[in-house]
C-alpha atoms as a PDB file:
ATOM      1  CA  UNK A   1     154.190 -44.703-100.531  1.00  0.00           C
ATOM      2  CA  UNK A   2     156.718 -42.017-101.501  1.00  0.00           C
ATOM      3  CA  UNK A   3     158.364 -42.842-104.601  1.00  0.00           C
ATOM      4  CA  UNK A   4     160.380 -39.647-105.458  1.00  0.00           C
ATOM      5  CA  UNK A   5     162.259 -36.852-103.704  1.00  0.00           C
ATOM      6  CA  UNK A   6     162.996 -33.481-105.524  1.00  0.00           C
ATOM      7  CA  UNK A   7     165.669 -31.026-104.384  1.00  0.00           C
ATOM      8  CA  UNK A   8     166.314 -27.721-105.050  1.00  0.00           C
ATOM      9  CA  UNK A   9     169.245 -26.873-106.187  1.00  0.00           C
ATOM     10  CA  UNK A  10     170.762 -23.455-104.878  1.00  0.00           C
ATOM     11  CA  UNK A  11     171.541 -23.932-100.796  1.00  0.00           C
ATOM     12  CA  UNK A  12     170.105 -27.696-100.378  1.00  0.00           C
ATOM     13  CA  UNK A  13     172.336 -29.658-103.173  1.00  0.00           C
ATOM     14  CA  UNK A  14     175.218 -27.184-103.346  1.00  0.00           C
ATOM     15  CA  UNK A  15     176.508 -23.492-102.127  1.00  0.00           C
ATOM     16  CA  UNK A  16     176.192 -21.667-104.873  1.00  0.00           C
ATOM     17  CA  UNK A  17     176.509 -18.475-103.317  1.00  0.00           C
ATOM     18  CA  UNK A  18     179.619 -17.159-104.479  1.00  0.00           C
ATOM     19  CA  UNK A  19     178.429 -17.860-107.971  1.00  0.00           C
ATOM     20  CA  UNK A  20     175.361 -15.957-107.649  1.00  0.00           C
ATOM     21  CA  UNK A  21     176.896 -13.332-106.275  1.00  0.00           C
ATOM     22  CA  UNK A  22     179.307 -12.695-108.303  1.00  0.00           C
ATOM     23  CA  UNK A  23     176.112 -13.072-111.327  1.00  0.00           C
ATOM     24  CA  UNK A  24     175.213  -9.991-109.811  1.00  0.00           C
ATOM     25  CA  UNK A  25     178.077  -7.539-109.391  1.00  0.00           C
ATOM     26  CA  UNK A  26     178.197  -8.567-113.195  1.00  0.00           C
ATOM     27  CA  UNK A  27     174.786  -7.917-114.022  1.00  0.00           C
ATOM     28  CA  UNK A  28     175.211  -4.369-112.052  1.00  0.00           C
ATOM     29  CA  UNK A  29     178.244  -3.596-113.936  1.00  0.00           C
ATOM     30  CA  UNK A  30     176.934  -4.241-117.463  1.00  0.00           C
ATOM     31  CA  UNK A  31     173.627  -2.326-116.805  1.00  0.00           C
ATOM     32  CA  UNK A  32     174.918   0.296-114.718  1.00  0.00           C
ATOM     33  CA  UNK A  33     173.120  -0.141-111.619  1.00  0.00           C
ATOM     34  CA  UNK A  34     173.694   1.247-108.471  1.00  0.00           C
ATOM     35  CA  UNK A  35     175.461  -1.452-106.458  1.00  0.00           C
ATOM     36  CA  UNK A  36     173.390  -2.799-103.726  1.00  0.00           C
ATOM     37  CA  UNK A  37     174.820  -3.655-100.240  1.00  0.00           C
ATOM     38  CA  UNK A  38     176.527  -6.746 -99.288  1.00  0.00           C
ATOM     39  CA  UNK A  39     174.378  -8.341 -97.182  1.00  0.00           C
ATOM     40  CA  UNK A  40     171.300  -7.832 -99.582  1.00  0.00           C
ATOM     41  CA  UNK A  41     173.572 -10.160-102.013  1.00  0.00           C
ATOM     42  CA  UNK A  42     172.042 -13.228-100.388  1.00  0.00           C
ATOM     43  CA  UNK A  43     168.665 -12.516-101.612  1.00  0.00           C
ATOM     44  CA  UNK A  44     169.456 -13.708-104.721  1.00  0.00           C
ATOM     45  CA  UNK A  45     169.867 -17.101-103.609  1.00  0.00           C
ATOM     46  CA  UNK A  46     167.189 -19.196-104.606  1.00  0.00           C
ATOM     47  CA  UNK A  47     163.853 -16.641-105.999  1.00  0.00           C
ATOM     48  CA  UNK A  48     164.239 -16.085-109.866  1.00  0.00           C
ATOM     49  CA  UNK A  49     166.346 -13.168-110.553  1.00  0.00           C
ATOM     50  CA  UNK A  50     164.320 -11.242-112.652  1.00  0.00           C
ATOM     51  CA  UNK A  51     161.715 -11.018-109.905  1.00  0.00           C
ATOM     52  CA  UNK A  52     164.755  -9.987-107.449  1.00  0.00           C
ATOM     53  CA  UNK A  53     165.900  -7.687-109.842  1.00  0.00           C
ATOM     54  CA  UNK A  54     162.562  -6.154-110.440  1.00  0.00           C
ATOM     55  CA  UNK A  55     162.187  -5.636-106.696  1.00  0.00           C
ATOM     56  CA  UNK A  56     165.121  -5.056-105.420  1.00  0.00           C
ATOM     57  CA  UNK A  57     166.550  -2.134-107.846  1.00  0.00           C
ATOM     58  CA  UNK A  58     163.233  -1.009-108.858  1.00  0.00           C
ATOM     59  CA  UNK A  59     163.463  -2.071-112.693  1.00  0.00           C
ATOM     60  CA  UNK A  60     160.748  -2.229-115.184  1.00  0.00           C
ATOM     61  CA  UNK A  61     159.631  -5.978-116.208  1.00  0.00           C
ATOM     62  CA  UNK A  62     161.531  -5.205-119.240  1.00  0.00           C
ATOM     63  CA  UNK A  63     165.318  -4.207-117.513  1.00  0.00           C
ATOM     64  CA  UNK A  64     164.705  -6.884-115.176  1.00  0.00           C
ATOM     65  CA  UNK A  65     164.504  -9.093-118.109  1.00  0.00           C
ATOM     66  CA  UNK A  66     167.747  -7.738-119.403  1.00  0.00           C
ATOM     67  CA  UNK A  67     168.984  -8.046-115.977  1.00  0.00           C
ATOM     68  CA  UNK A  68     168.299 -11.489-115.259  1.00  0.00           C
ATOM     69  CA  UNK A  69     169.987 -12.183-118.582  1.00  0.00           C
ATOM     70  CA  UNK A  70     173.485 -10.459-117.829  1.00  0.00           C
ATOM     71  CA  UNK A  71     172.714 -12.508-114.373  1.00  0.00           C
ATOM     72  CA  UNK A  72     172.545 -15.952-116.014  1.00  0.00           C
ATOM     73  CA  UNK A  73     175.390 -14.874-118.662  1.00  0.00           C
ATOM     74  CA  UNK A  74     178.224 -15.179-116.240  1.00  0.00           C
ATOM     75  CA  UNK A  75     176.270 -18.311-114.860  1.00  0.00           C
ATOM     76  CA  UNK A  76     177.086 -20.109-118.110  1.00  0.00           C
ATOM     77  CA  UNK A  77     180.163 -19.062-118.317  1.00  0.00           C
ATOM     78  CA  UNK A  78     181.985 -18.527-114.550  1.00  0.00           C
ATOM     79  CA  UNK A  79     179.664 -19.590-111.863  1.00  0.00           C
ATOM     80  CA  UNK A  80     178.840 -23.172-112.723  1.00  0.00           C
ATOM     81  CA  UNK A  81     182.913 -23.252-111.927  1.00  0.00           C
ATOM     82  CA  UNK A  82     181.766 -21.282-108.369  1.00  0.00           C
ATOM     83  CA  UNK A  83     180.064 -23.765-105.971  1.00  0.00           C
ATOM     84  CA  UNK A  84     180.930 -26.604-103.306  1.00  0.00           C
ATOM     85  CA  UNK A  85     178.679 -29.989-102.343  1.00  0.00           C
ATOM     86  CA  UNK A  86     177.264 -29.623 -99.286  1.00  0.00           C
ATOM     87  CA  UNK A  87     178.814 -32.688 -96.740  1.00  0.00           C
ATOM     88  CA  UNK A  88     177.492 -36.360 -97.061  1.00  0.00           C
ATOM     89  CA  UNK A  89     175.602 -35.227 -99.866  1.00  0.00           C
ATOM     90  CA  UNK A  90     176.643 -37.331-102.418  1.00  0.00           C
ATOM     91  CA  UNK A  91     176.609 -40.233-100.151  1.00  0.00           C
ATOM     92  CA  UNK A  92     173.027 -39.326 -99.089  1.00  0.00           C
ATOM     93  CA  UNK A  93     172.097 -38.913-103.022  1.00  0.00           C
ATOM     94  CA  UNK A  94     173.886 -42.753-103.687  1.00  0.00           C
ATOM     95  CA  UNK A  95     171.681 -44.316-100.768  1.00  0.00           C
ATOM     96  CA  UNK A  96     168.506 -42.818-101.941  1.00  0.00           C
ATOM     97  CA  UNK A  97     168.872 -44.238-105.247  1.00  0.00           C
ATOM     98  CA  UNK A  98     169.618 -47.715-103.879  1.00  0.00           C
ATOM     99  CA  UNK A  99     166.751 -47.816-101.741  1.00  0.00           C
ATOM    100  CA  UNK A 100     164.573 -46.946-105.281  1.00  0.00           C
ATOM    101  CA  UNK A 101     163.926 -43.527-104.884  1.00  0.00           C
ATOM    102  CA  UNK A 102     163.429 -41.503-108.239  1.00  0.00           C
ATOM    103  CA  UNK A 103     165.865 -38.183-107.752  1.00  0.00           C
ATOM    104  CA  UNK A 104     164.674 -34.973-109.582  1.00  0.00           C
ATOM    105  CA  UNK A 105     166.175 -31.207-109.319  1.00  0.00           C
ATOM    106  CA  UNK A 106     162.992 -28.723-109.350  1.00  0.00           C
ATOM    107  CA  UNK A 107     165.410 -24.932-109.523  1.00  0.00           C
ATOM    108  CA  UNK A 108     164.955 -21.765-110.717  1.00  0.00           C
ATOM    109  CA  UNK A 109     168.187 -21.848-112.186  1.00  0.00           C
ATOM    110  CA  UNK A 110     168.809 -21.291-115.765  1.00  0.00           C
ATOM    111  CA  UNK A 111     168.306 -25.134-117.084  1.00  0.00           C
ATOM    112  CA  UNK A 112     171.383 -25.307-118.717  1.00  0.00           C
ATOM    113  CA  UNK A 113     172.857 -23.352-116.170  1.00  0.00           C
ATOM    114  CA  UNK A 114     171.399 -26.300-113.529  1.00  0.00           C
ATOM    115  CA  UNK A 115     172.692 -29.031-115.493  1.00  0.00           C
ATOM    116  CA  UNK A 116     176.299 -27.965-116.306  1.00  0.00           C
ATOM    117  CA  UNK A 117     176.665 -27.068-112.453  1.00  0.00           C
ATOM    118  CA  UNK A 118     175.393 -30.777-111.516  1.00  0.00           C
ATOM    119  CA  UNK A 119     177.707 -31.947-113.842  1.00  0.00           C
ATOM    120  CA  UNK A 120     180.397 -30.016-113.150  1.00  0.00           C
ATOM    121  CA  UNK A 121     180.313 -31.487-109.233  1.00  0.00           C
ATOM    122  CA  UNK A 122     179.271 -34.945-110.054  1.00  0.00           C
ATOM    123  CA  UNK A 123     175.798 -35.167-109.078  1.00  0.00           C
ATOM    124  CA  UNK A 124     174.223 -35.063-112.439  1.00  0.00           C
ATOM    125  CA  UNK A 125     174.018 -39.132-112.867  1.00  0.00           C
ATOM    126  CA  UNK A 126     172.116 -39.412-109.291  1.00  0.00           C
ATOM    127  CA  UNK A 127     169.243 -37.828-110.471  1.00  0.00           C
ATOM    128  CA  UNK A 128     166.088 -39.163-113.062  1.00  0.00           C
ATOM    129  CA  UNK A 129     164.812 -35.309-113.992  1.00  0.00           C
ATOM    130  CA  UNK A 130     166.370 -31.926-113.824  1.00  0.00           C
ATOM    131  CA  UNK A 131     163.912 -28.969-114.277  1.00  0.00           C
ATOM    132  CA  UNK A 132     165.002 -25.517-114.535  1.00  0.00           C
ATOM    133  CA  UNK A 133     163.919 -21.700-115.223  1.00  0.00           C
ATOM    134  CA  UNK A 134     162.617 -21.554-119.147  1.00  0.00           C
ATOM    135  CA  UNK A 135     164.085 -19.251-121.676  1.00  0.00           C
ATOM    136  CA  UNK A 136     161.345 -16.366-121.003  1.00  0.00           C
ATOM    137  CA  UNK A 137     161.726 -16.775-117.327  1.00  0.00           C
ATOM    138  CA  UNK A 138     158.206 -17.456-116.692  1.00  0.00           C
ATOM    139  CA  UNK A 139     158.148 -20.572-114.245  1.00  0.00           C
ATOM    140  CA  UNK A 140     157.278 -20.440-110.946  1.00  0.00           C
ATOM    141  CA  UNK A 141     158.538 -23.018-108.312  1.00  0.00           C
ATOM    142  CA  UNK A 142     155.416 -24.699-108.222  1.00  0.00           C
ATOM    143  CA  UNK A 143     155.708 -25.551-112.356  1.00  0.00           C
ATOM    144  CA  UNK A 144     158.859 -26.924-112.072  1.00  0.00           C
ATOM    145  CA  UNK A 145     158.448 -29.305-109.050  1.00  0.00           C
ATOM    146  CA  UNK A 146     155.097 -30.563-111.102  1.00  0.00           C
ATOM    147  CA  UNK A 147     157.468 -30.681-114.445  1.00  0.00           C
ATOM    148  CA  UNK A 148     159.497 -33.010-112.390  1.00  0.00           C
ATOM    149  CA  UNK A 149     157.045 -35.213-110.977  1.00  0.00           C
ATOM    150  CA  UNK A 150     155.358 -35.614-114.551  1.00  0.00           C
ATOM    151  CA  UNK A 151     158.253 -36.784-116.145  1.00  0.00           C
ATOM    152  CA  UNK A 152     159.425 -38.981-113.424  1.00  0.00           C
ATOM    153  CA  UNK A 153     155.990 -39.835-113.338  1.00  0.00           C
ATOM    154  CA  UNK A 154     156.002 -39.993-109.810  1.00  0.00           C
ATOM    155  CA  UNK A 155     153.071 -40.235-107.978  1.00  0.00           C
ATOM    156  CA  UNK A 156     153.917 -39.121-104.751  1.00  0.00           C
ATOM    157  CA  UNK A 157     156.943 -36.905-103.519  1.00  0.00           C
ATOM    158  CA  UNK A 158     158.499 -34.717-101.116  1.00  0.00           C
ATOM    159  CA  UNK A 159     160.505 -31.363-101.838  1.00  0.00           C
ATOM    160  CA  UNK A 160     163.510 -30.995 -99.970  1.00  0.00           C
ATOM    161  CA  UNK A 161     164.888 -26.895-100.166  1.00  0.00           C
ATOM    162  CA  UNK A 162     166.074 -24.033 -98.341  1.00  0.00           C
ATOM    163  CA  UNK A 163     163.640 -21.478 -98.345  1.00  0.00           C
ATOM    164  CA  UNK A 164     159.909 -20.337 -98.564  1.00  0.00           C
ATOM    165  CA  UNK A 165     160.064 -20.197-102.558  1.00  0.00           C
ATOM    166  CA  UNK A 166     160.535 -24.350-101.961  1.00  0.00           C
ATOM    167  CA  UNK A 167     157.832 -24.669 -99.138  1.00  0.00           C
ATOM    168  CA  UNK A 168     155.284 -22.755-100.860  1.00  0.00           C
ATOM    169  CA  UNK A 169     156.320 -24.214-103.953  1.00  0.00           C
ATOM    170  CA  UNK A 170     155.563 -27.901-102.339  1.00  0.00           C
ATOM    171  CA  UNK A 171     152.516 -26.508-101.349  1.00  0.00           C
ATOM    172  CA  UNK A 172     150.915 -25.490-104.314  1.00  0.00           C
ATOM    173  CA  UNK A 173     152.383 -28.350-106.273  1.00  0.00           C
ATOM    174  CA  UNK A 174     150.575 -30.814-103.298  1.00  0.00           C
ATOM    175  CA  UNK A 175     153.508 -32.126-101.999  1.00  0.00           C
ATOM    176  CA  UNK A 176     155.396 -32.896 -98.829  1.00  0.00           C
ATOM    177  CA  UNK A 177     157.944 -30.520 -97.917  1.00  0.00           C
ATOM    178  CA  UNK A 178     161.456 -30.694 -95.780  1.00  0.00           C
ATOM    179  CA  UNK A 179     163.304 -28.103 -95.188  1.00  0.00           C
ATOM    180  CA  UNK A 180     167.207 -27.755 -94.709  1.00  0.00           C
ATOM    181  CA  UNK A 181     168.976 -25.329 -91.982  1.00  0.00           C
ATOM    182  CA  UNK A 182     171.855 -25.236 -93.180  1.00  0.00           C
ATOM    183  CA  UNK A 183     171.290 -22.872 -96.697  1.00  0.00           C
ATOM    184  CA  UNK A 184     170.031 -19.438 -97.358  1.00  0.00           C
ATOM    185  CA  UNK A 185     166.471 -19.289 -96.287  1.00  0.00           C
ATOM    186  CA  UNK A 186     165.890 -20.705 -93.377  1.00  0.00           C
ATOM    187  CA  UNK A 187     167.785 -20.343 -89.551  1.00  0.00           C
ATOM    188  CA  UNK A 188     168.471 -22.940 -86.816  1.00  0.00           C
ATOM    189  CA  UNK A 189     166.636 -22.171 -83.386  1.00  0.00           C
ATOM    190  CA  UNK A 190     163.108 -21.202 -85.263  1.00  0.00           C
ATOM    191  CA  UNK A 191     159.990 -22.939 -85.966  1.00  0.00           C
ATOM    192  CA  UNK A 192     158.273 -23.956 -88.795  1.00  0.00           C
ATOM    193  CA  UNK A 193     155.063 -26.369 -90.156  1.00  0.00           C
ATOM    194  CA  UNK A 194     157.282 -28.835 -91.451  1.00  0.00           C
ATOM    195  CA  UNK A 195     160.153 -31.388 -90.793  1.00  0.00           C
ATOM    196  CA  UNK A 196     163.756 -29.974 -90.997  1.00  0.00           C
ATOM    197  CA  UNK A 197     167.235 -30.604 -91.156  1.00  0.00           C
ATOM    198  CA  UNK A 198     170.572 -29.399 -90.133  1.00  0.00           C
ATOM    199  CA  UNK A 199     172.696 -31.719 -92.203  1.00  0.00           C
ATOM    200  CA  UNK A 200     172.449 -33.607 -95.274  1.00  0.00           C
ATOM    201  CA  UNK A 201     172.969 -37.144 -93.702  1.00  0.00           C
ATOM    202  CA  UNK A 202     169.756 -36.764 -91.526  1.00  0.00           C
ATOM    203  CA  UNK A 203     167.910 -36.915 -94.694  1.00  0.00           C
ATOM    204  CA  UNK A 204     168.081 -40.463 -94.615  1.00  0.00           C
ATOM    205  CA  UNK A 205     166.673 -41.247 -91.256  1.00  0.00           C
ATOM    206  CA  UNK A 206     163.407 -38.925 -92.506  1.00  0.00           C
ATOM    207  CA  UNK A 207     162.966 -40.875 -95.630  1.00  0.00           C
ATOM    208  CA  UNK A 208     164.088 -44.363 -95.322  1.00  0.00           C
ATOM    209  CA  UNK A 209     161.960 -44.591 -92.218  1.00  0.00           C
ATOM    210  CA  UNK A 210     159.146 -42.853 -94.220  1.00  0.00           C
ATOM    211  CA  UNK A 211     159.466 -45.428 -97.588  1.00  0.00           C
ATOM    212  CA  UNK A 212     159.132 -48.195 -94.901  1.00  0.00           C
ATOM    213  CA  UNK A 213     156.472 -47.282 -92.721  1.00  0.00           C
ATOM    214  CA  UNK A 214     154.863 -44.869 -94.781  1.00  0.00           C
ATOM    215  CA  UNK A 215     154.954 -42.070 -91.631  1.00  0.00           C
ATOM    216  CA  UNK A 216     154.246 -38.590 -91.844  1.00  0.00           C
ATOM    217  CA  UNK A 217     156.811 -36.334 -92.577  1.00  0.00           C
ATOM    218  CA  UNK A 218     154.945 -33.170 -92.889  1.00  0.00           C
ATOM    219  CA  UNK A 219     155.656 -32.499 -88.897  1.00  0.00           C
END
């Protein structure tokens, strides 16, 4: 029986996009990096920065660091201000709790960063655990989806995000993955190993079914 979902945070709860792009152009300015190309701004949405930063501009682990820093400064301060709620998601956050789901956030985020933005958009009561990036920005995906479960201590889950960070995250955490169209990662008209979405609402005829019958949602 599935007794807890987990969501990422960046492109499944809320579009964060602007915020994260404008975390960018700031980090860029303040280290005086070369300005990458609009379109590559969208790889920033959901992988830990550092790591983008590292690959993307070519940086040394230690810029990168410094990088990812300047990055989750103007999170604190601007971008957790810079996001909208997907539709129906509140609504489908309010069911799941009264059918008896435990709610966790499993993000890469900045955990401070996570939580003010939840709060900031009133979703921060819906949920029983939110687990973000540590302070030395080692986590992986995996380690903060198991974070989640262990202090929910939920014994079986699914991960609900937007891109292969999330799936393979799921995976290596042994859990059941859904992913949403309608973020950053992945596109409408393409296949892929597990159930998905194209709207927040249809989460609820995947997993109230699911918590009934105890189906497969794996696809």
């Amino acid at each position: 029986m599935m007794d807890a979902i987990i969501f990422d945070l960046d492109g499944t709860l809320l579009d964060t996009s602007a915020g994260i792009f404008h975390s960018v152009r700031y980090a860029e300015k303040e280290l005086g990096l070369t300005p990458i190309p609009e379109a590559d701004l969208k790889k920033f949405v959901g992988p830990p920065p550092k790591e983008m930063y590292r690959k993307i501009y070519g940086l040394n682990e230690q810029t990168a660091l410094a990088a990812a820093k300047k990055h989750r400064e103007y999170g604190a301060s601007r971008a957790v201000y810079e996001a909208k709620v997907y539709d129906g998601m509140e609504e489908v956050l309010c069911r799941l709790r009264r059918e008896g789901f435990k709610l966790g956030v499993a993000t890469l985020k900045k955990q401070s960063i996570a939580e003010a933005v939840l709060k900031n958009f009133s979703l921060y009561a819906y949920f029983d655990q939110i687990v973000g990036m540590d302070e030395d920005e080692s986590y992986t995906k995996c380690m903060t989806i198991q974070k989640a479960m262990k202090n929910m201590s939920a014994q079986k889950a699914v991960v609900v995000g937007d891109s292969l960070y999330d799936f393979t995250g799921a995976q290596e955490a042994g859990t059941a993955f859904i992913g949403v169209l309608y973020g950053f990662g992945f596109k409408e008209g393409k296949s892929y190993p597990f159930k998905s979405i194209s709207m927040p609402v249809e989460l609820l005829a995947l997993l109230i079914p699911e918590k009934e019958t105890s189906g497969e949602i794996y696809g």
